[in-house]
Protein backbone atom coordinates (compact mmCIF):
# COMPACT_ATOMS: atom_id res chain seq x y z
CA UNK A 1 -19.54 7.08 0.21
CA UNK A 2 -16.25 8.79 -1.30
CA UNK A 3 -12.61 7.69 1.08
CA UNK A 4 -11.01 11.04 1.60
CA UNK A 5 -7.53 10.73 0.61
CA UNK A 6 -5.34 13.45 2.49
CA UNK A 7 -2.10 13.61 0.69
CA UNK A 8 1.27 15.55 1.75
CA UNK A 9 2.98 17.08 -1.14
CA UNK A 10 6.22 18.23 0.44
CA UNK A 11 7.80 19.68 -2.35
CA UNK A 12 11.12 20.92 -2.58
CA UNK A 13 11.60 20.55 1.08
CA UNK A 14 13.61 18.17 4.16
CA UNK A 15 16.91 16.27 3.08
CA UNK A 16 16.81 12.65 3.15
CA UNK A 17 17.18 12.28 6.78
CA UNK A 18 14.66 14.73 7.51
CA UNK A 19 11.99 12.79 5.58
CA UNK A 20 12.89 9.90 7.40
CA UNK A 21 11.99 11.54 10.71
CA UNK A 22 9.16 13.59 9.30
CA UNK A 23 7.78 10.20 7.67
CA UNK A 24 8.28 7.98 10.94
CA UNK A 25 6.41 11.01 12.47
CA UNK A 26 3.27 10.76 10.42
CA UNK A 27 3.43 6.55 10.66
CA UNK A 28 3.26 6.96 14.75
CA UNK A 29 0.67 9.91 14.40
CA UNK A 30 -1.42 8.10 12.29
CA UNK A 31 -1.23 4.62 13.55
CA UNK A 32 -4.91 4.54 14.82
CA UNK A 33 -6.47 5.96 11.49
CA UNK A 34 -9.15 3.90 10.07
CA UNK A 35 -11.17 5.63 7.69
CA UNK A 36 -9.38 7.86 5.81
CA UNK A 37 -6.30 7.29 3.23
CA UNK A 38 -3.08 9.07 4.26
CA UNK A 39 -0.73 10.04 1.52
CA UNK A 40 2.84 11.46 1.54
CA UNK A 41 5.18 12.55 -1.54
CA UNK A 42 8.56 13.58 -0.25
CA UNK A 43 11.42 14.37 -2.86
CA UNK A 44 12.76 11.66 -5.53
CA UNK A 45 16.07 11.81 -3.04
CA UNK A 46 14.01 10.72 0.07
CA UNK A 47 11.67 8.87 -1.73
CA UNK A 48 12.94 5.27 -1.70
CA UNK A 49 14.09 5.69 2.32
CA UNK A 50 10.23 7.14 2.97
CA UNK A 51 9.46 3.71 1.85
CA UNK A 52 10.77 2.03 4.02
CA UNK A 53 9.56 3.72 6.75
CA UNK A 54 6.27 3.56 5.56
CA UNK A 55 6.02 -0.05 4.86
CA UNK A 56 3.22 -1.70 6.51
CA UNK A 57 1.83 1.44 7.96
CA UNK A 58 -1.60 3.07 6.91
CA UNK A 59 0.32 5.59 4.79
CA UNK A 60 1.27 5.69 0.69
CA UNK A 61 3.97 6.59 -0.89
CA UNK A 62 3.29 9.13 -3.57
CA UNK A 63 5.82 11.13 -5.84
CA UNK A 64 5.92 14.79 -7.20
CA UNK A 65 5.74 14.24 -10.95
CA UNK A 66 7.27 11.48 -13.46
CA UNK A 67 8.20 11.47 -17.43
CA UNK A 68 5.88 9.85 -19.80
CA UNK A 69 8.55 7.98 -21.08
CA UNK A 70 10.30 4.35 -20.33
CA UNK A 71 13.42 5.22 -20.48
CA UNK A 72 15.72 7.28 -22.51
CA UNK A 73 17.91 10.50 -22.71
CA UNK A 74 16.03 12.73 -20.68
CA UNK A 75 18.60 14.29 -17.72
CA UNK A 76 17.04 15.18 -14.66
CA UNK A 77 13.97 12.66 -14.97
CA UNK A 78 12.66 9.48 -13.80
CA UNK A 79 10.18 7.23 -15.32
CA UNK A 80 7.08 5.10 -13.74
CA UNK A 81 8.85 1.77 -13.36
CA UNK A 82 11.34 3.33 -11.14
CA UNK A 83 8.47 5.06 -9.02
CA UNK A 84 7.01 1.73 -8.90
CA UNK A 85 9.82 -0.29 -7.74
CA UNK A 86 10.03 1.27 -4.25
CA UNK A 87 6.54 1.08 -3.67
CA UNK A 88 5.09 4.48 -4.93
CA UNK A 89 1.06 3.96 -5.38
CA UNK A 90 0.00 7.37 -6.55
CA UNK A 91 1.53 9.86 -8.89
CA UNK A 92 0.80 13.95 -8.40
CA UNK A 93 0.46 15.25 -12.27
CA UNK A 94 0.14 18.41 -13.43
CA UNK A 95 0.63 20.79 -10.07
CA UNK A 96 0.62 24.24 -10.62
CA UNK A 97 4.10 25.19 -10.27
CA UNK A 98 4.76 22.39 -13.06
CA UNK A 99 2.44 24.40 -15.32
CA UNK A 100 3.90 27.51 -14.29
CA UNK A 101 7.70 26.74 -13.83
CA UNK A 102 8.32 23.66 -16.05
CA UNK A 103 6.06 24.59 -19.21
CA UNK A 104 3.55 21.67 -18.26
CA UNK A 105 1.09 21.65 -20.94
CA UNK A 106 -2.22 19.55 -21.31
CA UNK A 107 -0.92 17.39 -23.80
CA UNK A 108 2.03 16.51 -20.98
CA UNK A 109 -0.45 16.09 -17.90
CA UNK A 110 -2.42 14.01 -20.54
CA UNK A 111 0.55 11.69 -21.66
CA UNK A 112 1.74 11.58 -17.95
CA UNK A 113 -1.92 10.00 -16.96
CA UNK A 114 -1.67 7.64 -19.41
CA UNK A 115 1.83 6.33 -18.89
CA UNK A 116 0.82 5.98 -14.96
CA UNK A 117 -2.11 4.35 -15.18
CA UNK A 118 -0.34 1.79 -17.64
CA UNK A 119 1.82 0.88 -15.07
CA UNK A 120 -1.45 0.46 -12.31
CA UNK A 121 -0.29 3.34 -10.31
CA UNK A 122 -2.73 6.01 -9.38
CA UNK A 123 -2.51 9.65 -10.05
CA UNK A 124 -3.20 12.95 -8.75
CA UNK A 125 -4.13 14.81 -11.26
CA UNK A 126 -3.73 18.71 -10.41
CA UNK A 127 -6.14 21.50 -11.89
CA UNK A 128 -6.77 25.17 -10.87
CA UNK A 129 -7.27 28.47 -11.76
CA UNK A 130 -5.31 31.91 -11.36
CA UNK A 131 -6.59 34.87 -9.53
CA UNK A 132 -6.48 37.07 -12.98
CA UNK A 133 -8.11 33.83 -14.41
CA UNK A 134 -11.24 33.77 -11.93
CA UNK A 135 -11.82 37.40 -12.01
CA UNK A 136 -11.93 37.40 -15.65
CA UNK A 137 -14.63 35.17 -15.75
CA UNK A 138 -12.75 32.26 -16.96
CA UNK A 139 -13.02 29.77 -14.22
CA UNK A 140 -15.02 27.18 -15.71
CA UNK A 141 -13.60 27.31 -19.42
CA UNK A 142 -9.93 26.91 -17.84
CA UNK A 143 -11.09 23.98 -15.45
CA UNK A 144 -12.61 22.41 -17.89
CA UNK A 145 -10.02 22.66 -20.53
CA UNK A 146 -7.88 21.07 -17.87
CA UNK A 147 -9.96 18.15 -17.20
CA UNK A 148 -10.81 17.07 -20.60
CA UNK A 149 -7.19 17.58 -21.15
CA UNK A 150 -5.95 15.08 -18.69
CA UNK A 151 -8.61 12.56 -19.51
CA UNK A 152 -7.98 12.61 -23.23
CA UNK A 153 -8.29 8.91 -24.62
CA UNK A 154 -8.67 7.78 -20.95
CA UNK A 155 -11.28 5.15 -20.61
CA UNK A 156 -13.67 5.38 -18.14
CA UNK A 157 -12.29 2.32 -16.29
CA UNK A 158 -9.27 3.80 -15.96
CA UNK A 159 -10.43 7.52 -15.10
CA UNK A 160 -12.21 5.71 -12.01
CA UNK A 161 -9.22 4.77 -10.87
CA UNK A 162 -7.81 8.85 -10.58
CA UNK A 163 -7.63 11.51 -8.17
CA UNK A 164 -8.33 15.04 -8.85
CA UNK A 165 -7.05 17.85 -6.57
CA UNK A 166 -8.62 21.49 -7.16
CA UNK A 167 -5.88 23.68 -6.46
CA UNK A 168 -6.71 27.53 -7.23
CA UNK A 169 -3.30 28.68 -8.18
CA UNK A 170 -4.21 31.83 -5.99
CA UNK A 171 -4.34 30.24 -2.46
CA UNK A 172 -1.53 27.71 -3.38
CA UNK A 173 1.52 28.79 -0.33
CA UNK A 174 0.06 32.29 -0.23
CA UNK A 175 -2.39 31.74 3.02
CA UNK A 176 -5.57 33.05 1.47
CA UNK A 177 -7.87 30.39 0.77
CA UNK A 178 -11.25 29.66 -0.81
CA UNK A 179 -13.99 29.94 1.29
CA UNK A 180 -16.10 26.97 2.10
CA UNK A 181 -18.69 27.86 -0.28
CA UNK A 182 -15.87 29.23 -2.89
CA UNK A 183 -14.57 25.31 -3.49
CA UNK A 184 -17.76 23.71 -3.06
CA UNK A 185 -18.98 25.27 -5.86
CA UNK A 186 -16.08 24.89 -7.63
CA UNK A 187 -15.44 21.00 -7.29
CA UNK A 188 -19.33 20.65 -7.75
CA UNK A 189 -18.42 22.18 -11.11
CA UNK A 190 -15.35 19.61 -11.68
CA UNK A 191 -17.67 16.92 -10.87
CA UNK A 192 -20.35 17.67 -13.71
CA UNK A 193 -17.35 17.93 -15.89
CA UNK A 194 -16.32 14.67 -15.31
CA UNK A 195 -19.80 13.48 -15.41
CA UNK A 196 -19.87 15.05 -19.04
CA UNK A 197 -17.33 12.97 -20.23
CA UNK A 198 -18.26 9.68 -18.48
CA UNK A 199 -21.36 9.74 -16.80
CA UNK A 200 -22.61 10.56 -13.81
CA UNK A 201 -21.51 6.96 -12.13
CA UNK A 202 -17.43 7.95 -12.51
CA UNK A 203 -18.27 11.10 -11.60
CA UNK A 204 -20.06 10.32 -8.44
CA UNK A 205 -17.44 7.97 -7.54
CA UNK A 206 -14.25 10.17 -8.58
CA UNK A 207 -12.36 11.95 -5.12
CA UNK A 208 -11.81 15.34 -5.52
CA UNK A 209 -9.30 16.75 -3.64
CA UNK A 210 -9.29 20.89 -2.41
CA UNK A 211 -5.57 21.96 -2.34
CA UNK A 212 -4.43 25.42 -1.74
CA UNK A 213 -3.64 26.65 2.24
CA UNK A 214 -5.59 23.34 3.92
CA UNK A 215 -4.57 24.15 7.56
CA UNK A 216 -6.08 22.87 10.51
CA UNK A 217 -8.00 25.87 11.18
CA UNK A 218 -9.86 25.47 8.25
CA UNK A 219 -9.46 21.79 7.27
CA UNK A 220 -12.94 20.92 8.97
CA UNK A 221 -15.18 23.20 7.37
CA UNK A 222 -13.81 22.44 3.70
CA UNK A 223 -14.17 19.16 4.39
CA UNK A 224 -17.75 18.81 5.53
CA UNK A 225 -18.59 20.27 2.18
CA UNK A 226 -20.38 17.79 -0.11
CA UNK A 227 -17.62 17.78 -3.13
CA UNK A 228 -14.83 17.61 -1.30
CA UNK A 229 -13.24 14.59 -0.64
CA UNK A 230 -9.77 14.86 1.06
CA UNK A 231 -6.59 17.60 0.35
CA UNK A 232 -3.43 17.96 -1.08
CA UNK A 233 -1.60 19.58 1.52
CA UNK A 234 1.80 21.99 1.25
CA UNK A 235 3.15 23.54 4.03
CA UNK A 236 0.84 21.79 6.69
CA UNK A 237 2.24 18.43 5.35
CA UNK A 238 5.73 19.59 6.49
CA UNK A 239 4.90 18.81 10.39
CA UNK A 240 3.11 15.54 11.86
CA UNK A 241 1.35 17.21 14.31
CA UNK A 242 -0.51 19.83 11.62
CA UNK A 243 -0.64 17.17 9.22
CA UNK A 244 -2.58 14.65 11.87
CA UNK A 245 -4.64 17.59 12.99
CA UNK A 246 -6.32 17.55 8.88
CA UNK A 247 -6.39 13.92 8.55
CA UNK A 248 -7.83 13.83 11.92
CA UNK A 249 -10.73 16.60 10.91
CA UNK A 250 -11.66 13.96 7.57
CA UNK A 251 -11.55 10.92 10.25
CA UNK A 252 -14.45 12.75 12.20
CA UNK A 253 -16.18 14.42 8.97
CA UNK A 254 -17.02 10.73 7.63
């Protein structure tokens, strides 16, 4: 049986001392939590304060994104070893507005993957289609262009150890989300590309994550859907109460 992993991506949002509060809210909401693995990825700012606050709790620190690089002359950028050092455990790669925004290409997701799972940290790798994408009849050639991207040279020891989060680019912020059946068939489709690259074992075993307007009106139903194994929340991540009232539907789906 697959964990869900219900992960808070809060983007671009709450200062540092707002993350505090907003962290130390999620800590006391989800202080009875057995089953399920809680996940939050405030800014780089708030990040090292969030751990703090987290320490000891049942929630993980994630971050937004990191540079496949050690160390060098890249302004703007931080590198895994710094992640690492103040407790981060999982990295989110290749999110949609990184692809869209910051020219994040395969070959980047790909060399980001590598670099994190090199330093034992855990990412979340992000893949998803647009609307113009889906209606062209391109869903399945794009998704799978994006997996086999990411995984490039990964070994299947190491691709065991990943998250994937199946974000259509279409319901990401806008409210409009997949239906039920609309991302079951779609992460049953990740899964059988995964389990063409490594078998079905890693791909049985992999979590696959639906992002893209999780609420908690329609958290329950998405998650009692056979491929789907947790979220990667937005704007529901940005309250405890909303966020508890997801992890809490994946507590009673298991």
């Amino acid at each position: 049986m697959r964990q869900y992993i219900i992960a808070g991506n809060w983007k671009m949002n709450k200062t540092v001392s707002e993350s505090v509060a907003l962290a130390e809210g999620i800590v006391e909401a989800t202080k009875d939590i057995k089953k399920t693995e809680v996940v939050i990825a405030p800014t780089y700012l708030a990040a090292a304060k969030v751990a703090d606050v987290i320490k000891g709790s049942n929630v993980k620190l994630a971050v937004q994104d990191v540079h496949w690089k050690d160390q060098g002359a890249f302004t703007g950028k931080v590198s895994v070893d710094m992640v690492k050092e103040i407790g981060a455990e999982y990295i989110i790669i290749g999110h949609s507005e990184q692809r869209q925004y910051f020219h994040e290409t395969e070959e980047t997701v790909n060399l980001k993957v590598k670099k994190t799972l090199e330093a034992g940290l855990k990412p979340i790798i992000c893949i998803g289609e647009t609307l113009d994408e889906r209606n062209g009849g391109k869903l399945e050639t794009v998704l799978s262009t994006q997996v086999k991207g990411a995984f490039q040279d990964v070994s299947a020891e190491d691709a065991a150890k990943c998250v994937l989060a199946y974000e259509p680019v279409w319901a990401i912020g806008t409210g409009v989300v997949a239906t039920d059946e609309q991302a079951e068939d779609t992460q049953k489709y990740v899964r059988s590309v995964v389990a063409e690259i490594y078998g079905e074992a890693i791909a049985n075993g992999m979590r696959i994550q639906y992002g893209g307007s999780m609420k908690p009106d329609n958290a329950q139903g998405l998650l009692a859907q056979a491929n789907i194994d947790g979220g990667l929340i937005g704007g529901a991540a940005l309250k405890p109460d909303t966020f508890f009232a997801i992890i809490k539907a994946a507590e009673e789906a298991l």
